[in-house]
N, C-alpha and C. Protein backbone atom coordinates (compact mmCIF):
# COMPACT_ATOMS: atom_id res chain seq x y z
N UNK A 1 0.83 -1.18 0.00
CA UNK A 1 0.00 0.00 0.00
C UNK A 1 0.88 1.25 0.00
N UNK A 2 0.35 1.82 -0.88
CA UNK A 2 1.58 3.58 -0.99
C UNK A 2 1.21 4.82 0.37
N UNK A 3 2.24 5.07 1.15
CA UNK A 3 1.94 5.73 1.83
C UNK A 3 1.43 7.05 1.34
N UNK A 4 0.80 8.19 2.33
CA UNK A 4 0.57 9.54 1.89
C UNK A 4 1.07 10.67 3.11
N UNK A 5 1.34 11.40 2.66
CA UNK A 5 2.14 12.23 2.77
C UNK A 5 1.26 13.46 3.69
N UNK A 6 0.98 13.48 4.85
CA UNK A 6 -0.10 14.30 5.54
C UNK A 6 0.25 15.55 6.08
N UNK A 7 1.40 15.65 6.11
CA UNK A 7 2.27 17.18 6.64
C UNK A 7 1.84 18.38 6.26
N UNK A 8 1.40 19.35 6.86
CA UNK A 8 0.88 20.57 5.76
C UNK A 8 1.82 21.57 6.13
N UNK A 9 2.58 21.92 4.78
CA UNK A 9 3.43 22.77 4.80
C UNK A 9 2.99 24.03 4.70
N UNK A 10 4.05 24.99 5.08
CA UNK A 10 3.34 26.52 5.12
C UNK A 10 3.15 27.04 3.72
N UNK A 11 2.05 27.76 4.21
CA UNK A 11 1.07 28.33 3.27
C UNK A 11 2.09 28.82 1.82
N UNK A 12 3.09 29.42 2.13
CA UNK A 12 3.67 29.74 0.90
C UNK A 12 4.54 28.87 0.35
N UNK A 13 4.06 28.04 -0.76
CA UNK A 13 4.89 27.40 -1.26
C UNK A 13 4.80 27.42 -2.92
N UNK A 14 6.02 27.15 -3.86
CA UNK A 14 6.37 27.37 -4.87
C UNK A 14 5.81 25.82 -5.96
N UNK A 15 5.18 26.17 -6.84
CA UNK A 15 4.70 25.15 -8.03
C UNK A 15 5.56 25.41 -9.12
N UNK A 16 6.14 24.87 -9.63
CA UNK A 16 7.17 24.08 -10.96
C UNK A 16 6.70 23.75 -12.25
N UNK A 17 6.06 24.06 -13.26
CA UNK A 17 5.65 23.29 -14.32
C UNK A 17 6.33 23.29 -15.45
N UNK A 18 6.67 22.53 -16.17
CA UNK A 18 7.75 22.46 -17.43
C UNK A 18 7.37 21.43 -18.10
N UNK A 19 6.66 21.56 -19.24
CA UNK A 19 6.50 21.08 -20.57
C UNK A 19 7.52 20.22 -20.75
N UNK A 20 7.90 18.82 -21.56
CA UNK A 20 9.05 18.53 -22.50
C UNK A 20 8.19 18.56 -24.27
N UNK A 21 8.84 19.26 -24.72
CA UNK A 21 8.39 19.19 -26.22
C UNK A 21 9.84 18.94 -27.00
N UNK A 22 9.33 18.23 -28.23
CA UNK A 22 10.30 17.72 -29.08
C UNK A 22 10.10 19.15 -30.08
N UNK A 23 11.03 19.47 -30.50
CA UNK A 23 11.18 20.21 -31.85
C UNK A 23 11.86 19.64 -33.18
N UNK A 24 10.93 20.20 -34.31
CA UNK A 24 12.12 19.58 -35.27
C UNK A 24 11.81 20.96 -36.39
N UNK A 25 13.53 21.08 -36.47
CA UNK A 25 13.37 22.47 -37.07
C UNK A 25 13.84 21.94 -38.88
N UNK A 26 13.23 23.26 -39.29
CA UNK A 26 13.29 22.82 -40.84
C UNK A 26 14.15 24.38 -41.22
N UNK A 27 13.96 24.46 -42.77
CA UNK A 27 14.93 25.51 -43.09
C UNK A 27 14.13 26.40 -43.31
N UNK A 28 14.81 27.51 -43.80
CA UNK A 28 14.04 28.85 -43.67
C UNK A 28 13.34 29.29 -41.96
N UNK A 29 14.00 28.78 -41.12
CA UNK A 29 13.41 28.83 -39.82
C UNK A 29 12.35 28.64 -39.31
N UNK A 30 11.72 27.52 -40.01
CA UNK A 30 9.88 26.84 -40.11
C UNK A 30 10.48 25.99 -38.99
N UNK A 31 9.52 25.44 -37.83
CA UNK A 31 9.66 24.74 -36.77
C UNK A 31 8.55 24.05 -36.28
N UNK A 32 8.49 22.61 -35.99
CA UNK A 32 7.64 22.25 -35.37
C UNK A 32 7.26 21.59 -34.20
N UNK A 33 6.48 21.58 -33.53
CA UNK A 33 6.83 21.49 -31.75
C UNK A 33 5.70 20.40 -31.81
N UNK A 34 5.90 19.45 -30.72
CA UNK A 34 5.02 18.66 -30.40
C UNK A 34 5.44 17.93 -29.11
N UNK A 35 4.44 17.65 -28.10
CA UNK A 35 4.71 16.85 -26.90
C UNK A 35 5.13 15.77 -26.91
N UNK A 36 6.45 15.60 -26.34
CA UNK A 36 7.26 14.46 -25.88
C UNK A 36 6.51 13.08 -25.20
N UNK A 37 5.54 12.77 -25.74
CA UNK A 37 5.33 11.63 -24.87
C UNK A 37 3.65 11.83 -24.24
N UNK A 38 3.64 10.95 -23.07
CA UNK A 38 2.29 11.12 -22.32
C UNK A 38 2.68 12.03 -21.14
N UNK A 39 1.88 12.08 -20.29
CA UNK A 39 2.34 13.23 -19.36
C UNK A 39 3.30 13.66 -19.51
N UNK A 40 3.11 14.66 -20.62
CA UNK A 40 4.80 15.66 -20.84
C UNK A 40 5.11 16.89 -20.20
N UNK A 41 4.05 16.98 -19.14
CA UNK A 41 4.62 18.15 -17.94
C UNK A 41 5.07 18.13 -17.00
N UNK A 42 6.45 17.83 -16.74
CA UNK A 42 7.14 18.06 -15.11
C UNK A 42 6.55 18.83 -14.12
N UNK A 43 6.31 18.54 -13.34
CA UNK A 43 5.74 19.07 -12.25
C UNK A 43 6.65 18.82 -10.46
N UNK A 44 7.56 20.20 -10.14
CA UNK A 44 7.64 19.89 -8.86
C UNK A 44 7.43 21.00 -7.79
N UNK A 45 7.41 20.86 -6.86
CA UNK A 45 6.69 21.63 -5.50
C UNK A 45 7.90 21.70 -4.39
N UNK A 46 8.16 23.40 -4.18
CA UNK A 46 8.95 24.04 -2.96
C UNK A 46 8.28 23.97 -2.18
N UNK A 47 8.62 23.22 -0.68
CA UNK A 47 7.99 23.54 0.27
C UNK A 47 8.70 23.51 1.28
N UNK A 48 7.54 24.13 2.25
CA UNK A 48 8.67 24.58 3.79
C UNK A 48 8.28 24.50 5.03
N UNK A 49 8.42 23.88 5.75
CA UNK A 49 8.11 23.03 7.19
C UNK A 49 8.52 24.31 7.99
N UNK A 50 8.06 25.61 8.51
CA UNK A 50 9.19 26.02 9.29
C UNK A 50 8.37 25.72 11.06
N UNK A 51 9.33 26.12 11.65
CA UNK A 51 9.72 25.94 13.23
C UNK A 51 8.79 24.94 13.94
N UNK A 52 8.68 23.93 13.27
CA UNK A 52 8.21 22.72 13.55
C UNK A 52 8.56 21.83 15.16
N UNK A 53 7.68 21.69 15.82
CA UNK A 53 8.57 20.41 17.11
C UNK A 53 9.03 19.76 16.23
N UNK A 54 10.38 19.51 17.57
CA UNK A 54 11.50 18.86 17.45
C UNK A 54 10.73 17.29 17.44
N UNK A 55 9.53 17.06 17.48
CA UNK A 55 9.11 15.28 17.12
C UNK A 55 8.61 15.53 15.76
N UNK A 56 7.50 16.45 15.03
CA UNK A 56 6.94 16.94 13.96
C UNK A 56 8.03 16.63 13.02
N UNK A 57 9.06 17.59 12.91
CA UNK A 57 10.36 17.70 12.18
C UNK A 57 11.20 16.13 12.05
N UNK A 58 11.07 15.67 13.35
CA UNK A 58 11.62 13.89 12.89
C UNK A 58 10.92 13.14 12.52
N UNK A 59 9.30 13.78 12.78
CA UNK A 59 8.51 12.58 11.79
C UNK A 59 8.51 12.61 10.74
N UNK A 60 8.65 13.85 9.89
CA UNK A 60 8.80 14.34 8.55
C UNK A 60 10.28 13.76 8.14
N UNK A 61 11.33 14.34 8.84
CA UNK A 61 12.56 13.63 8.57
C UNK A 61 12.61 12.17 8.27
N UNK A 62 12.29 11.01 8.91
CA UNK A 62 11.88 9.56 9.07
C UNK A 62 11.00 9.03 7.17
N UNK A 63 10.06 10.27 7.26
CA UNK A 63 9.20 10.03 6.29
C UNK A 63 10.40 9.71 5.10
N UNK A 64 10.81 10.78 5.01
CA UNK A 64 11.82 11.08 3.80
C UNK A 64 12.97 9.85 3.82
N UNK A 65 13.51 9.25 4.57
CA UNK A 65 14.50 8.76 5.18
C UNK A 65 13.95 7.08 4.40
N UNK A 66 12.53 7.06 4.83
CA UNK A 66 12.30 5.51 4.74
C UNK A 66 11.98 5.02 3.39
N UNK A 67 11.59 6.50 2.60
CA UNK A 67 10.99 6.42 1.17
C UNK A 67 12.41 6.30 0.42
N UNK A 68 13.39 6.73 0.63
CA UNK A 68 15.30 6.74 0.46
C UNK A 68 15.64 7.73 -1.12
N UNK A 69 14.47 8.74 -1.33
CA UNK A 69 14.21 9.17 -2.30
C UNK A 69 14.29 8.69 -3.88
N UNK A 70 13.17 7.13 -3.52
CA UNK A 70 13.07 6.29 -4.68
C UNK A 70 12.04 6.05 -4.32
N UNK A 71 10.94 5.87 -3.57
CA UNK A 71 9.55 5.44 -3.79
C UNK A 71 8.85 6.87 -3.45
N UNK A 72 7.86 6.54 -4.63
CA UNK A 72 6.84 7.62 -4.49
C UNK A 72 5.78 7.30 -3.39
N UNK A 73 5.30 8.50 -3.16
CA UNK A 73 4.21 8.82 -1.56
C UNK A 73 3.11 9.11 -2.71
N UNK A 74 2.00 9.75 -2.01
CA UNK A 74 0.75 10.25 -2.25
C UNK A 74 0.83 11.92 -2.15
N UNK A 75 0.25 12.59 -2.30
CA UNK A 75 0.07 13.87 -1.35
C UNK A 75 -0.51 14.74 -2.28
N UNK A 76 -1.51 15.21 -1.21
CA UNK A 76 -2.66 16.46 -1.49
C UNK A 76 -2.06 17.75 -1.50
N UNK A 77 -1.83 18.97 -2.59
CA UNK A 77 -0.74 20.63 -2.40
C UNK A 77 -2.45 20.60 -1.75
N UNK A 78 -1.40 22.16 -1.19
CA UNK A 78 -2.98 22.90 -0.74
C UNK A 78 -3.65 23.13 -1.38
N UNK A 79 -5.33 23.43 -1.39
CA UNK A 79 -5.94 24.29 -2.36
C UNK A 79 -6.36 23.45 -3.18
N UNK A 80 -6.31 21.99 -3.24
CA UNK A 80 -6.52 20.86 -4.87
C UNK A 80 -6.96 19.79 -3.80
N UNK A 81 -7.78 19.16 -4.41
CA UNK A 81 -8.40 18.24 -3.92
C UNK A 81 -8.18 16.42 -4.83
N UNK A 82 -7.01 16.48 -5.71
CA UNK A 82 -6.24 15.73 -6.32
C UNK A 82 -5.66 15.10 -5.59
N UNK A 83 -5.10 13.60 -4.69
CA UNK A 83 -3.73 13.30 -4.81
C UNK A 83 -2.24 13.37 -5.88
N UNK A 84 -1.65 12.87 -6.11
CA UNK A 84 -0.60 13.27 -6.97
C UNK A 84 0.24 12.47 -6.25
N UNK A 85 0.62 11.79 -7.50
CA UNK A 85 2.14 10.88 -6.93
C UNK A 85 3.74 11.83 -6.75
N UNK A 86 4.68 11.59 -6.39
CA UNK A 86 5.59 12.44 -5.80
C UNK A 86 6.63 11.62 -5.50
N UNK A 87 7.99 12.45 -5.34
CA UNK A 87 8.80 11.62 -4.67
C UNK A 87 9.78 13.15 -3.97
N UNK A 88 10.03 12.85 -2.98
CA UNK A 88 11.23 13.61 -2.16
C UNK A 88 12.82 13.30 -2.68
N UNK A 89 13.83 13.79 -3.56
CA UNK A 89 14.80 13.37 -3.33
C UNK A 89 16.10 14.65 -2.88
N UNK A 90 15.26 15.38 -2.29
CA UNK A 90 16.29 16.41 -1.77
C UNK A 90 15.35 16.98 -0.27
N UNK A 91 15.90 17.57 0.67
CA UNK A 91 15.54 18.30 2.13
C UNK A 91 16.51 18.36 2.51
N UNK A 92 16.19 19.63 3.33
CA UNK A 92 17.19 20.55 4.32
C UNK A 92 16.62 20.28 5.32
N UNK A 93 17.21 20.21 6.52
CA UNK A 93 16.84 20.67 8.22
C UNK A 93 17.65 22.12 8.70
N UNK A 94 17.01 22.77 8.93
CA UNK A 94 17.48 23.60 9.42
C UNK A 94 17.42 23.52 11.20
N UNK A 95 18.07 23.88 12.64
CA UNK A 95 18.40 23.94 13.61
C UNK A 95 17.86 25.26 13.75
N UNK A 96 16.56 25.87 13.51
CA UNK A 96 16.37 26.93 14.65
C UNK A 96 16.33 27.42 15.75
N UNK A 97 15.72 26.50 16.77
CA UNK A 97 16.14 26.54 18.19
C UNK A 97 16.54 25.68 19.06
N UNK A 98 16.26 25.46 19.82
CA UNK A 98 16.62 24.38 21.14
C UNK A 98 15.29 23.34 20.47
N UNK A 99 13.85 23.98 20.80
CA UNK A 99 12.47 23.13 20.92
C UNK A 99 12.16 23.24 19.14
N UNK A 100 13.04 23.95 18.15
CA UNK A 100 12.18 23.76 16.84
C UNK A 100 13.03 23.27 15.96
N UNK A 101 12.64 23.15 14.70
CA UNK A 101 12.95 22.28 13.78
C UNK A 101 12.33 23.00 12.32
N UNK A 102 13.15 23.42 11.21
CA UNK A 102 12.76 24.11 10.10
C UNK A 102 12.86 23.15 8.75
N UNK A 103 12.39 22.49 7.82
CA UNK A 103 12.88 21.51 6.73
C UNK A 103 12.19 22.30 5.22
N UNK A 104 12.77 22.26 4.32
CA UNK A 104 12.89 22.93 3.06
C UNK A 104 13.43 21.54 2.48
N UNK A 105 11.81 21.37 1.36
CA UNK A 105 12.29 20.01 0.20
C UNK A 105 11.41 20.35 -1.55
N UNK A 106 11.73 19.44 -1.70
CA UNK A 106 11.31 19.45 -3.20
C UNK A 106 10.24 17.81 -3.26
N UNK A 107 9.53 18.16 -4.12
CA UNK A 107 8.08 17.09 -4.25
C UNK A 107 8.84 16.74 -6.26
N UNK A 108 8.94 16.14 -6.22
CA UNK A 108 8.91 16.13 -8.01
C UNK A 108 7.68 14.92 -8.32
N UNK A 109 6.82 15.80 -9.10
CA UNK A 109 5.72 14.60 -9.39
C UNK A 109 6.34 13.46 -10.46
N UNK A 110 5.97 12.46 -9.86
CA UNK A 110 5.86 11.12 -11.17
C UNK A 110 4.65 10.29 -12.07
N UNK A 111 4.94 9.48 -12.62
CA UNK A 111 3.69 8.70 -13.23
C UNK A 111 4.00 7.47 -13.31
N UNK A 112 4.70 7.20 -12.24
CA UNK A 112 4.58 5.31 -11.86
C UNK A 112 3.72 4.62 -11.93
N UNK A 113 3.70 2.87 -12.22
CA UNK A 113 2.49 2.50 -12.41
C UNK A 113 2.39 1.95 -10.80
């Protein structure tokens, strides 16, 4: 069963979208573009955990840790009522205080079967 991803990161976070299109150019500078494939839009998501408990921040940490940034999770962005497959292969921890915990990662969507 695929886990999901329940953490709600703060409100401001950054969406990614990037097309792959093939081109094939002709002479006289005539060009023609067409989509690479099936889901030919990359899709990934900035997000940011800040001053989180120091247990919050290791449960999130753990999350990332167990998935080893090769299996995809589940997870709902804010605002969409979609799941979306995903995978983590980058996060920061940041050390804000004694009692908190700050993490900054990247979501890159996939289309695994």
């Amino acid at each position: 069963m695929t886990d999901t991803f329940s953490y709600v990161p703060d409100r401001s976070f950054t969406r990614q979208s990037k097309p792959r299109v093939n081109i094939a150019k002709f002479g006289d500078g005539y060009s023609q573009r067409y989509a690479a494939g099936i889901n030919t839009v990359e899709e990934a998501w900035t997000l940011n955990f800040k001053n989180k408990t120091i247990s919050v921040a290791n449960a999130i940490m753990d999350f990332f840790y167990n998935k080893q940034g090769a299996e995809y999770f589940l997870w709902t962005p804010q605002g969409e009522t979609t799941q979306v497959k995903v995978i983590c292969q980058e996060w920061n921890l940041e050390y804000t205080s004694e009692i908190s915990r700050s993490i900054n990662c990247t979501f890159n969507r996939v289309y695994d079967i």
